[in-house]
Protein backbone atom coordinates (compact mmCIF):
# COMPACT_ATOMS: atom_id res chain seq x y z
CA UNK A 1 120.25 -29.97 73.13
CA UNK A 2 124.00 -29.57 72.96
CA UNK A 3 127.15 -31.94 73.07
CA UNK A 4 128.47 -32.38 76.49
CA UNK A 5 131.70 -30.75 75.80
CA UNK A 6 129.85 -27.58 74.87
CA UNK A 7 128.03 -27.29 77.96
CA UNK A 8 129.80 -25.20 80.16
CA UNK A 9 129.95 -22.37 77.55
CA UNK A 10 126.35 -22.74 77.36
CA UNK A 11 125.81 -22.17 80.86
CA UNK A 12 127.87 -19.34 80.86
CA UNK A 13 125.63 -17.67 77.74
CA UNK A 14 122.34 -18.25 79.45
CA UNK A 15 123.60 -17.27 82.77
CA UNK A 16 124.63 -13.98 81.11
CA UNK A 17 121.34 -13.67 79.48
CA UNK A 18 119.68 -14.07 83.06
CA UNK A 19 121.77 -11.57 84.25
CA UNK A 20 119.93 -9.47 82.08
CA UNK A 21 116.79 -9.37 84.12
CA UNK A 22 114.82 -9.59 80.51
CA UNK A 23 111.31 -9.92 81.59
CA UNK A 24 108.93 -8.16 83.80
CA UNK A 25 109.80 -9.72 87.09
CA UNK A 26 107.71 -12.90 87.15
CA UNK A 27 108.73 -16.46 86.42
CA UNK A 28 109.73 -16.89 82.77
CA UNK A 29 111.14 -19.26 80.34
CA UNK A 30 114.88 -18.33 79.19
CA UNK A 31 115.27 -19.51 75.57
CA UNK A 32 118.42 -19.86 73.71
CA UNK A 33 118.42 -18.47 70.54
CA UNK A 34 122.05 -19.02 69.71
CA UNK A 35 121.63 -21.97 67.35
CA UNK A 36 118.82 -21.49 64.59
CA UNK A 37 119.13 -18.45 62.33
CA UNK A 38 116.54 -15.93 63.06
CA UNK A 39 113.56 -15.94 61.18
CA UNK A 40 113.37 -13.40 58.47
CA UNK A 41 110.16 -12.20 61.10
CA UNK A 42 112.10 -11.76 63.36
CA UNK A 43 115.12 -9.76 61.62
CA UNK A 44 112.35 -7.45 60.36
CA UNK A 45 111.09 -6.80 64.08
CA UNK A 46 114.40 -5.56 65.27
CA UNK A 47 114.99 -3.32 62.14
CA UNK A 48 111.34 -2.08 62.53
CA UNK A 49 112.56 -1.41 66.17
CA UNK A 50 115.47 0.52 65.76
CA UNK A 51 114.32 2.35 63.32
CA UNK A 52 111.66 3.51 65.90
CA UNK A 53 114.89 4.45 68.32
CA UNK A 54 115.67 7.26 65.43
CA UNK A 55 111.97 8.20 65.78
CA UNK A 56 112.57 8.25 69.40
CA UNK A 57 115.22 10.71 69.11
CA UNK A 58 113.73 12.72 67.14
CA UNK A 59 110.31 13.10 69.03
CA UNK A 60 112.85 14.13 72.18
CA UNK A 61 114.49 16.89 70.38
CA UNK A 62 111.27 18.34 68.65
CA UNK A 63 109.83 17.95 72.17
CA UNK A 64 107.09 16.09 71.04
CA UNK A 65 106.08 14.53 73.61
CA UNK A 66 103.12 12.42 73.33
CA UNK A 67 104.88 10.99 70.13
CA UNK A 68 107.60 10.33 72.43
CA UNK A 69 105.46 7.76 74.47
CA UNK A 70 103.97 6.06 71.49
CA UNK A 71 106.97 4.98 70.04
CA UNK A 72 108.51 4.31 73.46
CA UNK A 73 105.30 1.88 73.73
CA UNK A 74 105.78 0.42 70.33
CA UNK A 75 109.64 -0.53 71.29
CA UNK A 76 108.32 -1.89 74.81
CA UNK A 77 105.79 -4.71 73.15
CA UNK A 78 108.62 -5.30 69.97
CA UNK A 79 111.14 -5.86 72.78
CA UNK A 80 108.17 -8.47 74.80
CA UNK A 81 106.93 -10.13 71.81
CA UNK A 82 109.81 -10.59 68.76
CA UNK A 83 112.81 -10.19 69.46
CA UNK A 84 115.89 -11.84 70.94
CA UNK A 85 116.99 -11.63 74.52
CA UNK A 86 120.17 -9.67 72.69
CA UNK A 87 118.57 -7.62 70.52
CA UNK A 88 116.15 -6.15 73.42
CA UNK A 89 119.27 -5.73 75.67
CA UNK A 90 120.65 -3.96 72.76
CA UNK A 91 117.68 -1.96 72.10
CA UNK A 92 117.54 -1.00 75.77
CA UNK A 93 120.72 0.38 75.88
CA UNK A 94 120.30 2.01 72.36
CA UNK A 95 117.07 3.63 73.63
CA UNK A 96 119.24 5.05 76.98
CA UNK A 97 122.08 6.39 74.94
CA UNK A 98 119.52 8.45 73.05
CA UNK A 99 118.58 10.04 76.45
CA UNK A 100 122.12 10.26 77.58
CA UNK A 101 123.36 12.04 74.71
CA UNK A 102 120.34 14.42 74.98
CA UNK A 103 121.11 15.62 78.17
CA UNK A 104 124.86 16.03 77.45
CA UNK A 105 123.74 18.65 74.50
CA UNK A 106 121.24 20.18 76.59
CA UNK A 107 124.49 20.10 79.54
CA UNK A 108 121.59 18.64 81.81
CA UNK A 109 124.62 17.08 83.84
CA UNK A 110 122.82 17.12 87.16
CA UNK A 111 120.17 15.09 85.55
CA UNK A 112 122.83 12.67 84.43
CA UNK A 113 123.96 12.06 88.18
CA UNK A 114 120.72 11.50 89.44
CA UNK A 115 119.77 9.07 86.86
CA UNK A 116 123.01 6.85 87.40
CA UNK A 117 121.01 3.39 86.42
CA UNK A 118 120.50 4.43 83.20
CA UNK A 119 123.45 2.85 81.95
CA UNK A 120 123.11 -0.20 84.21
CA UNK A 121 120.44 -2.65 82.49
CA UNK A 122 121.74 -5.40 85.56
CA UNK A 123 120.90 -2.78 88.47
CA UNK A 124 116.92 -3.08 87.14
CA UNK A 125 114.79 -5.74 88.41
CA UNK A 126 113.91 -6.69 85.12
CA UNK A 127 113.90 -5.23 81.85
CA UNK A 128 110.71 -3.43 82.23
CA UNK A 129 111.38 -2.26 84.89
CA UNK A 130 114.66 -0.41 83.20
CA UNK A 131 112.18 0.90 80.35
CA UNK A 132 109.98 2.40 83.12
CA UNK A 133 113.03 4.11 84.78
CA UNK A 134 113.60 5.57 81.18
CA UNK A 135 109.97 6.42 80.89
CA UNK A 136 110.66 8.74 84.25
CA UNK A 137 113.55 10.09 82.93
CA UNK A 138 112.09 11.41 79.38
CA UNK A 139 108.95 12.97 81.60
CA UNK A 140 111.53 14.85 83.21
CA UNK A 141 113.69 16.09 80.37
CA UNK A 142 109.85 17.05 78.78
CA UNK A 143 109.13 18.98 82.16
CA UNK A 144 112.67 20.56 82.05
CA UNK A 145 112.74 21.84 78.30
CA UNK A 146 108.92 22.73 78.98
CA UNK A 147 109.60 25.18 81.70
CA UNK A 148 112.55 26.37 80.04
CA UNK A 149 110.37 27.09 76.72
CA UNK A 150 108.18 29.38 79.38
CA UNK A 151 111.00 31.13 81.01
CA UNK A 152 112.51 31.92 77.47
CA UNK A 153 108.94 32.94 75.93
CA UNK A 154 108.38 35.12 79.36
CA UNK A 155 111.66 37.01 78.88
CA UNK A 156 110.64 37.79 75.09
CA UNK A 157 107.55 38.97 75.73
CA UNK A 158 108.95 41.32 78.68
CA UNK A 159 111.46 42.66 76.69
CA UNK A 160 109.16 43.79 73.89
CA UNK A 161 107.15 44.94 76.33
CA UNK A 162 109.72 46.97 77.69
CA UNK A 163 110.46 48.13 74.32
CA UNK A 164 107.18 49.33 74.00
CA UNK A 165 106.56 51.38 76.97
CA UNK A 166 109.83 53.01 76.10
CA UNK A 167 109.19 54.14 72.63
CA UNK A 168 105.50 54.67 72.43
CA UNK A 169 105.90 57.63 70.19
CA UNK A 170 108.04 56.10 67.87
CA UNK A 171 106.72 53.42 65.01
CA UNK A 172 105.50 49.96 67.03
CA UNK A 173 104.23 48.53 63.45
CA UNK A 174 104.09 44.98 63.99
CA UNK A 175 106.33 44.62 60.93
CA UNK A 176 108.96 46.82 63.20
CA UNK A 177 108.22 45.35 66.30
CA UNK A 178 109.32 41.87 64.32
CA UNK A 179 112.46 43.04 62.91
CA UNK A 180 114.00 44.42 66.56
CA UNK A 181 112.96 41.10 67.52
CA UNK A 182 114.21 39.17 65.00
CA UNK A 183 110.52 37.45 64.31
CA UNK A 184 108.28 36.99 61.70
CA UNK A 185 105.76 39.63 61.38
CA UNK A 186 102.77 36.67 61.67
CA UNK A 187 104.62 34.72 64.13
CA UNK A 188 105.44 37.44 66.48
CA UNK A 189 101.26 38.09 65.82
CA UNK A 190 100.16 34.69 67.02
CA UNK A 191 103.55 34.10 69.95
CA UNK A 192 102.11 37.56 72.01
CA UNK A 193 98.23 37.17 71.59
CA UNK A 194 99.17 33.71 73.16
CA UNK A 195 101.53 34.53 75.73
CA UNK A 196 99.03 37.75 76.91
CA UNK A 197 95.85 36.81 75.40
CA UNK A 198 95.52 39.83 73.80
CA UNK A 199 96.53 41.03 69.91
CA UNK A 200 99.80 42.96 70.20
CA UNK A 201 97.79 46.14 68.40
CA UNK A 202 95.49 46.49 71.44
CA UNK A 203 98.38 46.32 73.85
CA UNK A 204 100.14 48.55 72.15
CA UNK A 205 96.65 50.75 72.39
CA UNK A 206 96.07 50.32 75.94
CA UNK A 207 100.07 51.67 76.60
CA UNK A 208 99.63 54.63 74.53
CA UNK A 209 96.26 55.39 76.36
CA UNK A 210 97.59 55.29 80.15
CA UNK A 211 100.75 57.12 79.12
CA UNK A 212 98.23 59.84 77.36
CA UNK A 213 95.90 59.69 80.05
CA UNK A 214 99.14 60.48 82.86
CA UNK A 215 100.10 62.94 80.52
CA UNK A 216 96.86 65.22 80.18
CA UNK A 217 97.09 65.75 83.83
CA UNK A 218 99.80 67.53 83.71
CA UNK A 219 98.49 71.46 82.88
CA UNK A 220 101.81 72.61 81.58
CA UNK A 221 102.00 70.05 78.30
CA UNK A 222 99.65 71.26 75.35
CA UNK A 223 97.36 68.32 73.73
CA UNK A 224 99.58 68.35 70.86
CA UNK A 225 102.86 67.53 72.85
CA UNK A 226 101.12 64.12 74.96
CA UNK A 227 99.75 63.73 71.02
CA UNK A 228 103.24 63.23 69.97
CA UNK A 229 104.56 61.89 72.89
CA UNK A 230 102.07 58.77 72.39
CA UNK A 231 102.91 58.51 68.16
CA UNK A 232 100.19 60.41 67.45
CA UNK A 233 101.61 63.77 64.41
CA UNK A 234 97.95 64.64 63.89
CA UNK A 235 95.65 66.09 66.40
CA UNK A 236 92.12 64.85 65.11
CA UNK A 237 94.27 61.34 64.80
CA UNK A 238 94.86 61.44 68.23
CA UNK A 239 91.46 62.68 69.47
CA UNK A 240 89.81 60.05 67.67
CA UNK A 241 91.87 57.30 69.09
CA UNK A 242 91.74 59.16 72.55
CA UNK A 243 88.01 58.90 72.35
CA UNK A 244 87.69 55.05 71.27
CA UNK A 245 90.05 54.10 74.01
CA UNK A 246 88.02 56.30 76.66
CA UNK A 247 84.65 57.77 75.41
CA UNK A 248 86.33 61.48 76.14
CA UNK A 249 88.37 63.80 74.26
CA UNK A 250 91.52 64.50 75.05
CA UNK A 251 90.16 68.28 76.15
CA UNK A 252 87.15 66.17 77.78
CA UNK A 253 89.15 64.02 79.71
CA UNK A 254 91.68 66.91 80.85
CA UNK A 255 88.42 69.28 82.20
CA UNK A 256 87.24 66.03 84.06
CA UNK A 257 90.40 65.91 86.03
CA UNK A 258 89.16 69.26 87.59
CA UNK A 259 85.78 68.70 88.35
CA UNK A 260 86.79 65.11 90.66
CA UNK A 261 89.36 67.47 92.73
């Protein structure tokens, strides 16, 4: 209830508030809340809630993604079940500059235009519906900073791949191979075995065998030279790796070349 003189201005509040769209788009109850103090309940739900927002922001720059939608889900039922009609138009909008600002550092600008509503809480059909639009937008930024993460990790491992066919008689110790790279030794152990499922030694290995392989059939280099050429200084170093890498000799392998012509 309210005195007579006040009702116009109360009109205007809760026509405001239903301008809002808070709800999920089916008949509801519009409850002014302007009178009573809130409950100390309810203060605590919309601290508990932003503080969730932080989380939120933090889960999209770590790019964790699943923790992402968790605490997206926990701010969804806070914003149903405890808190004003205010406080969950503030926590919408609080929720979409976190997004915003994200794709202004990650100069994601295109993305900005083509999510124009974001900003726009009255251009939803209800509030839900605005959290779901923000739902579509973080899959997207995930999507984007995944395939971005694969294109970087893709030009990495070329480039020390690169490296390595270059200089395969020079020293391709993980340690060194880290250091050009500007890795940790372990990392740099675990980021190629996963990005070419196989250890960076054996790679490394296989290289150094085709190269020595190409370079026995050619009649006019001694053992010794494709030895070096590979990283190999001693000859019964490089005959025993020779051998593990093809069952043959070096001297083996070279005769062999003559008896398939």
């Amino acid at each position: 209830a309210c005195a007579w003189t006040e009702t116009g201005r109360h009109y205007e509040r809760l026509h405001r508030l239903q301008q809002m769209k808070i709800g999920d788009g089916i008949s509801m109850v519009q409850i002014d809340r302007s009178g009573p103090p809130e409950s100390d309940a309810v203060r605590e739900t919309g601290v508990r809630l932003q503080q969730r927002v932080e989380n939120l922001a933090a889960h999209l720059d770590a790019g964790r993604r699943e923790r992402f939608a968790e605490t997206l889900e926990e701010i969804r039922e806070g914003i149903h079940s405890g808190v004003s009609v205010e406080e969950a138009a503030e926590l919408y909008y609080t929720v979409a500059l976190v997004l915003l600002s994200h794709m202004n550092r990650s100069e994601l600008y295109g993305l900005v235009n083509e999510y124009g509503k974001l900003m726009r809480l009255d251009e939803h059909s209800s509030l839900g519906e605005g959290i779901y639009y923000m739902e579509r937008l973080a899959s997207d930024l995930f999507e984007r900073r995944s395939t971005a993460e694969k294109e970087r990790s893709s030009e990495v491992i070329e480039r020390i791949c690169d490296y390595i066919h270059s200089h395969l008689g020079e020293d391709l110790s993980l340690v060194r191979l880290a250091e050009l790279h500007y890795f940790n030794p372990s990392y740099l152990s675990r980021f190629f075995k996963q990005e070419q499922g196989i250890n960076l030694s054996e790679y490394i290995d296989q290289c150094r065998a085709v190269k020595a392989k190409e370079l026995l059939g050619n009649e006019t280099l001694k053992i010794r030279d494709v030895a070096l050429y590979v990283g190999y200084e001693a000859h019964h170093s490089f005959t025993r790796f020779f051998k593990k890498m093809t069952g043959m000799t070096p001297q083996e392998y070279r005769e062999s070349l003559h008896v398939n012509l």
